[in-house]
PDB file of N, CA and C in Angstrom:
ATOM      1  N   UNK A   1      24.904  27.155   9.868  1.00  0.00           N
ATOM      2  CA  UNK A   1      24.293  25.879  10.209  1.00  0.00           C
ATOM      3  C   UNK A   1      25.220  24.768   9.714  1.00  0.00           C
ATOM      4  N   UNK A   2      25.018  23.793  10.268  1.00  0.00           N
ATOM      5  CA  UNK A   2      25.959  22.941   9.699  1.00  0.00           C
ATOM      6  C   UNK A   2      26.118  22.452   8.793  1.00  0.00           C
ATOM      7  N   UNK A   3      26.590  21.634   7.693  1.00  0.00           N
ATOM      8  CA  UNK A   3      26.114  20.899   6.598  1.00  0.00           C
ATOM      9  C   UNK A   3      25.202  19.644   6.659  1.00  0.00           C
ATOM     10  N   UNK A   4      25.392  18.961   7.580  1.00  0.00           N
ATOM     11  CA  UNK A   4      24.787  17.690   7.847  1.00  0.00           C
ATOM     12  C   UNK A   4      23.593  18.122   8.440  1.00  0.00           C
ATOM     13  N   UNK A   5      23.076  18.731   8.764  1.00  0.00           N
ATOM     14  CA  UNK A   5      21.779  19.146   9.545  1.00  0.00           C
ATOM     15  C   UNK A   5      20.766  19.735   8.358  1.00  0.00           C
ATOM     16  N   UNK A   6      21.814  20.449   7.713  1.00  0.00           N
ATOM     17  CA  UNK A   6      21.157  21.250   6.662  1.00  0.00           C
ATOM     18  C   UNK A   6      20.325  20.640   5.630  1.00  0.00           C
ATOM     19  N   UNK A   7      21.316  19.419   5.495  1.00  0.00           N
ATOM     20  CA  UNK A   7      21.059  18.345   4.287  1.00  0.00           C
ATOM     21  C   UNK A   7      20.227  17.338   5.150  1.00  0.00           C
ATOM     22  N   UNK A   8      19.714  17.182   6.309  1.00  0.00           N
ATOM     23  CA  UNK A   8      18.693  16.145   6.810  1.00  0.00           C
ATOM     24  C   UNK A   8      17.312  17.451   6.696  1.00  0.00           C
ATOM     25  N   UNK A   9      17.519  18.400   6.753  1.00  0.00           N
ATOM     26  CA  UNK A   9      16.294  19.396   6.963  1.00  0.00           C
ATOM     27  C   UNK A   9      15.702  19.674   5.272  1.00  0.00           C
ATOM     28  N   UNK A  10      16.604  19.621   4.437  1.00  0.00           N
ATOM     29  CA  UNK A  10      16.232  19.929   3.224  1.00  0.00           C
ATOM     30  C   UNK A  10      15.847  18.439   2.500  1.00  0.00           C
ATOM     31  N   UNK A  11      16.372  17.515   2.977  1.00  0.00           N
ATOM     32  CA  UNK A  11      16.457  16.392   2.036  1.00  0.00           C
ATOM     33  C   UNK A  11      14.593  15.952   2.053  1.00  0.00           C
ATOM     34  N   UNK A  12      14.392  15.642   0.607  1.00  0.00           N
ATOM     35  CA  UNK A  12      13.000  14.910   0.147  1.00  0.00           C
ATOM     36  C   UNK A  12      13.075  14.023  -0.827  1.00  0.00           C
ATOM     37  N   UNK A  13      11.828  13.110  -0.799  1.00  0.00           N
ATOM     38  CA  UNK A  13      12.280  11.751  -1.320  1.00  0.00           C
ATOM     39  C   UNK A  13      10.864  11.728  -2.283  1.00  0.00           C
ATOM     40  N   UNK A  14      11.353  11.949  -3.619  1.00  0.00           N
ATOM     41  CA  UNK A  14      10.221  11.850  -4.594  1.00  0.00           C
ATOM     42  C   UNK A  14      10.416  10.859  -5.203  1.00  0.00           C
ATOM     43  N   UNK A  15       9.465  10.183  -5.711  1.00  0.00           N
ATOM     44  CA  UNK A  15       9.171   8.568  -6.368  1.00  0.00           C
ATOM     45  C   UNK A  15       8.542   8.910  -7.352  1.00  0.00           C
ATOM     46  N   UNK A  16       9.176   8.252  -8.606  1.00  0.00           N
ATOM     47  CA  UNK A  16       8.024   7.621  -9.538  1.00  0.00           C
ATOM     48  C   UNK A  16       8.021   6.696  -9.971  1.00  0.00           C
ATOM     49  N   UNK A  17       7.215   5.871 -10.016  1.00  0.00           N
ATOM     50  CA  UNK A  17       7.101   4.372 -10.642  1.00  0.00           C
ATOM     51  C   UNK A  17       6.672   4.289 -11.730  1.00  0.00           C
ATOM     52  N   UNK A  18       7.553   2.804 -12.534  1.00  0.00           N
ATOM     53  CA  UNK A  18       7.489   3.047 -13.770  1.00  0.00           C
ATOM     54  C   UNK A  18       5.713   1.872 -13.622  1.00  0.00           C
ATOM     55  N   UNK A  19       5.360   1.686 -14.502  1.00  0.00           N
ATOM     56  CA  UNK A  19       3.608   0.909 -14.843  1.00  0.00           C
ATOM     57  C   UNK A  19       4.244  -0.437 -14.823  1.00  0.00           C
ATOM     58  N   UNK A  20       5.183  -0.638 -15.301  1.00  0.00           N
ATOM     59  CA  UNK A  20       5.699  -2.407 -15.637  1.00  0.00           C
ATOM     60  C   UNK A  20       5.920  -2.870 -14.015  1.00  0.00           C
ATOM     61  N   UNK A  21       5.279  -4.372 -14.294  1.00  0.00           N
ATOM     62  CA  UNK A  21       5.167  -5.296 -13.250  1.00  0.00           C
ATOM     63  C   UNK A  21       6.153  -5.960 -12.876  1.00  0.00           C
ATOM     64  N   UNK A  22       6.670  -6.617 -11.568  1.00  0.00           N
ATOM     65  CA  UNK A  22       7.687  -7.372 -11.356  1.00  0.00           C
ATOM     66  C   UNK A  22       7.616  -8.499 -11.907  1.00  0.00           C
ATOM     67  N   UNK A  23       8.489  -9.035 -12.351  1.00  0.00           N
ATOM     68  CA  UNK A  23       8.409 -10.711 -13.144  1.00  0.00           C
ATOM     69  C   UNK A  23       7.943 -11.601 -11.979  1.00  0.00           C
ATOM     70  N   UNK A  24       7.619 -12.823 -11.851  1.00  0.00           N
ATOM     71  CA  UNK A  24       7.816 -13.546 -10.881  1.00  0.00           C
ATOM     72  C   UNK A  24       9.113 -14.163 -10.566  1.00  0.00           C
ATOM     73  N   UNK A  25       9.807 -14.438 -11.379  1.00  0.00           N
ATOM     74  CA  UNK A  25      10.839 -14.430 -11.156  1.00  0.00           C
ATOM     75  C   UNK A  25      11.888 -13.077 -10.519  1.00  0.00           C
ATOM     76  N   UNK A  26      11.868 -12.257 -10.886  1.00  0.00           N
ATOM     77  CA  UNK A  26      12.117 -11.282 -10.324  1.00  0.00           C
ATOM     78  C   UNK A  26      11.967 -11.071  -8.133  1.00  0.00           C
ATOM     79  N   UNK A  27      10.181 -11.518  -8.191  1.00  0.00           N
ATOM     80  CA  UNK A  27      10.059 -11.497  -6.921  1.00  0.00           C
ATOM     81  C   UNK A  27      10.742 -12.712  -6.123  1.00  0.00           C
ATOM     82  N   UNK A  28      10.837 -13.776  -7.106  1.00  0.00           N
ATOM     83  CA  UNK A  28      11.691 -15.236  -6.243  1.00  0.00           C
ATOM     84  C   UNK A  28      13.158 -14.775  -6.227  1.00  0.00           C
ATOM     85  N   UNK A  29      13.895 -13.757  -6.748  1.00  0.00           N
ATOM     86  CA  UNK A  29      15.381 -13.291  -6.469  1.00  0.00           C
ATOM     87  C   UNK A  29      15.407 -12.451  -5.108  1.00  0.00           C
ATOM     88  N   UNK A  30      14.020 -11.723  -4.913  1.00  0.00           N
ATOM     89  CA  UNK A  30      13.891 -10.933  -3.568  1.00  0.00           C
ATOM     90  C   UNK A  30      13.660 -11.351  -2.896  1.00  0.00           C
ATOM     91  N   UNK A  31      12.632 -12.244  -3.085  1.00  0.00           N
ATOM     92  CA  UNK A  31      12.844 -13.085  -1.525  1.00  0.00           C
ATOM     93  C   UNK A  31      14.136 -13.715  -1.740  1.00  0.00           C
ATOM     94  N   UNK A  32      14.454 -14.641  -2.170  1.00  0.00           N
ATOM     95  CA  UNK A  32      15.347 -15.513  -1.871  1.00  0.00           C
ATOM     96  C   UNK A  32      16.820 -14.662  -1.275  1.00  0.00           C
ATOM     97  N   UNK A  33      16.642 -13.587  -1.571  1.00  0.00           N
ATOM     98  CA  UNK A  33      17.954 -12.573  -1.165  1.00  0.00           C
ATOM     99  C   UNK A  33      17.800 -12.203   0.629  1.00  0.00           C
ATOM    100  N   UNK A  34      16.695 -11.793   0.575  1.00  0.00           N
ATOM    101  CA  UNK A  34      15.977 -11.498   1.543  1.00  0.00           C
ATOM    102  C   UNK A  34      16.232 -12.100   2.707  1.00  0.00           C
ATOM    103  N   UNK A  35      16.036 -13.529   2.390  1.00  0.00           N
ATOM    104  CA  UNK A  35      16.489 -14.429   3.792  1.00  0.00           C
ATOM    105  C   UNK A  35      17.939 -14.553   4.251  1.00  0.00           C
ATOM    106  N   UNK A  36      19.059 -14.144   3.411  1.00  0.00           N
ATOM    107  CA  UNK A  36      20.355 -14.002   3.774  1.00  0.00           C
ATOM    108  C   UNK A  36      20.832 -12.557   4.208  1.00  0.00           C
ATOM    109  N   UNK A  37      19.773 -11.227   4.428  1.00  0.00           N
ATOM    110  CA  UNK A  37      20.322 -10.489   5.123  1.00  0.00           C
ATOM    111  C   UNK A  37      20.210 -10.312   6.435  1.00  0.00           C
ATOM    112  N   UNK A  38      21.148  -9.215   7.265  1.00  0.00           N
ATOM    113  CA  UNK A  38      21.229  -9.370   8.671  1.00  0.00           C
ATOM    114  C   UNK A  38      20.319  -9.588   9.531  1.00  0.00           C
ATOM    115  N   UNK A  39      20.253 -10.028  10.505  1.00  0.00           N
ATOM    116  CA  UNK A  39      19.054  -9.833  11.256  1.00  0.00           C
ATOM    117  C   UNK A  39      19.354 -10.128  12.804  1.00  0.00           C
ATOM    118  N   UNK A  40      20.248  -9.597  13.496  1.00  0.00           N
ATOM    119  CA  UNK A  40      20.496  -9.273  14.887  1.00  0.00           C
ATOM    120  C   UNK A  40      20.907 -10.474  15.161  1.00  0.00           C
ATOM    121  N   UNK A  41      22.496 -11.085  14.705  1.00  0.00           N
ATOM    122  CA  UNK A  41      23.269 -11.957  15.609  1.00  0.00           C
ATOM    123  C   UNK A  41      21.824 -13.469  15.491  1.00  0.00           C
ATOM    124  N   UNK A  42      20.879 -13.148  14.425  1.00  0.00           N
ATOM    125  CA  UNK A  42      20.151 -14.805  14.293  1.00  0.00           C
ATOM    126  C   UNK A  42      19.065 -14.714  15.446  1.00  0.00           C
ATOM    127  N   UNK A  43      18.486 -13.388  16.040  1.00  0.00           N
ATOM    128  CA  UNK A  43      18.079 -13.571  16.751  1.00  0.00           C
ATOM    129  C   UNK A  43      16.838 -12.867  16.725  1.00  0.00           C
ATOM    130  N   UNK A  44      16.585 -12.395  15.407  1.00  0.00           N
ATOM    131  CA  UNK A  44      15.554 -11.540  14.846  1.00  0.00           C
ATOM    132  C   UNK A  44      14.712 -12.504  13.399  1.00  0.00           C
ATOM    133  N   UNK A  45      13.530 -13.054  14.027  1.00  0.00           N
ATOM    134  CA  UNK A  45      13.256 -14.305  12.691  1.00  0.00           C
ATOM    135  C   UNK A  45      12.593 -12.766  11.561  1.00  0.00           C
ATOM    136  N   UNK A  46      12.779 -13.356  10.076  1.00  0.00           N
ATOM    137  CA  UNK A  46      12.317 -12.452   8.912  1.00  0.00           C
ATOM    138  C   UNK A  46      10.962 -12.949   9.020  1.00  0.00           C
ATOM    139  N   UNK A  47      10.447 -11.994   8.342  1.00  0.00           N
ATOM    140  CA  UNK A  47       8.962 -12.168   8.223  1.00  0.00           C
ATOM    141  C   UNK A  47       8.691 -11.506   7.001  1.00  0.00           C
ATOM    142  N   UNK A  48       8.231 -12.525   5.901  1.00  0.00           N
ATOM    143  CA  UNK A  48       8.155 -11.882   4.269  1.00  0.00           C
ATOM    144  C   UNK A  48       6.647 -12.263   4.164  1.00  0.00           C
ATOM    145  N   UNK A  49       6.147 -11.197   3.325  1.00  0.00           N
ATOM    146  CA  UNK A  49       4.919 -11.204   3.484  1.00  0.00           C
ATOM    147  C   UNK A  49       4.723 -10.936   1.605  1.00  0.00           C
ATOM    148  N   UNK A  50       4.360 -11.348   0.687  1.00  0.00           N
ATOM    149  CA  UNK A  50       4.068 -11.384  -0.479  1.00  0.00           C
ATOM    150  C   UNK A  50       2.228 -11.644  -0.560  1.00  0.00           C
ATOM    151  N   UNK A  51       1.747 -10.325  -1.419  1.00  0.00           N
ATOM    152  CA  UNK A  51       0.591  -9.911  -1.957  1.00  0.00           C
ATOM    153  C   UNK A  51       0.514  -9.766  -3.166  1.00  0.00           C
TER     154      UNK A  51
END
């Protein structure tokens, strides 16, 4: 089998999160980052949604 096939068939994505909260500041660096990445030649508007 190939390698690259092998490694999309086997690959899994386990998470753990740590309990500590984002700063608010923290979340004003993500957005604010947020609005300077790509988004199709300016032709794709962002849409940030904070809860």
């Amino acid at each position: 089998m190939n390698d690259s096939i092998g490694n999309m068939k086997m690959r899994r994505s386990i998470r753990q999160y740590k309990p500590d909260r984002v700063s608010p500041d923290g979340i004003a660096q993500i957005i604010g980052d947020r609005l300077f990445a790509a988004n199709g030649m300016g032709k794709q508007s962002p849409t940030i949604a904070v809860f």
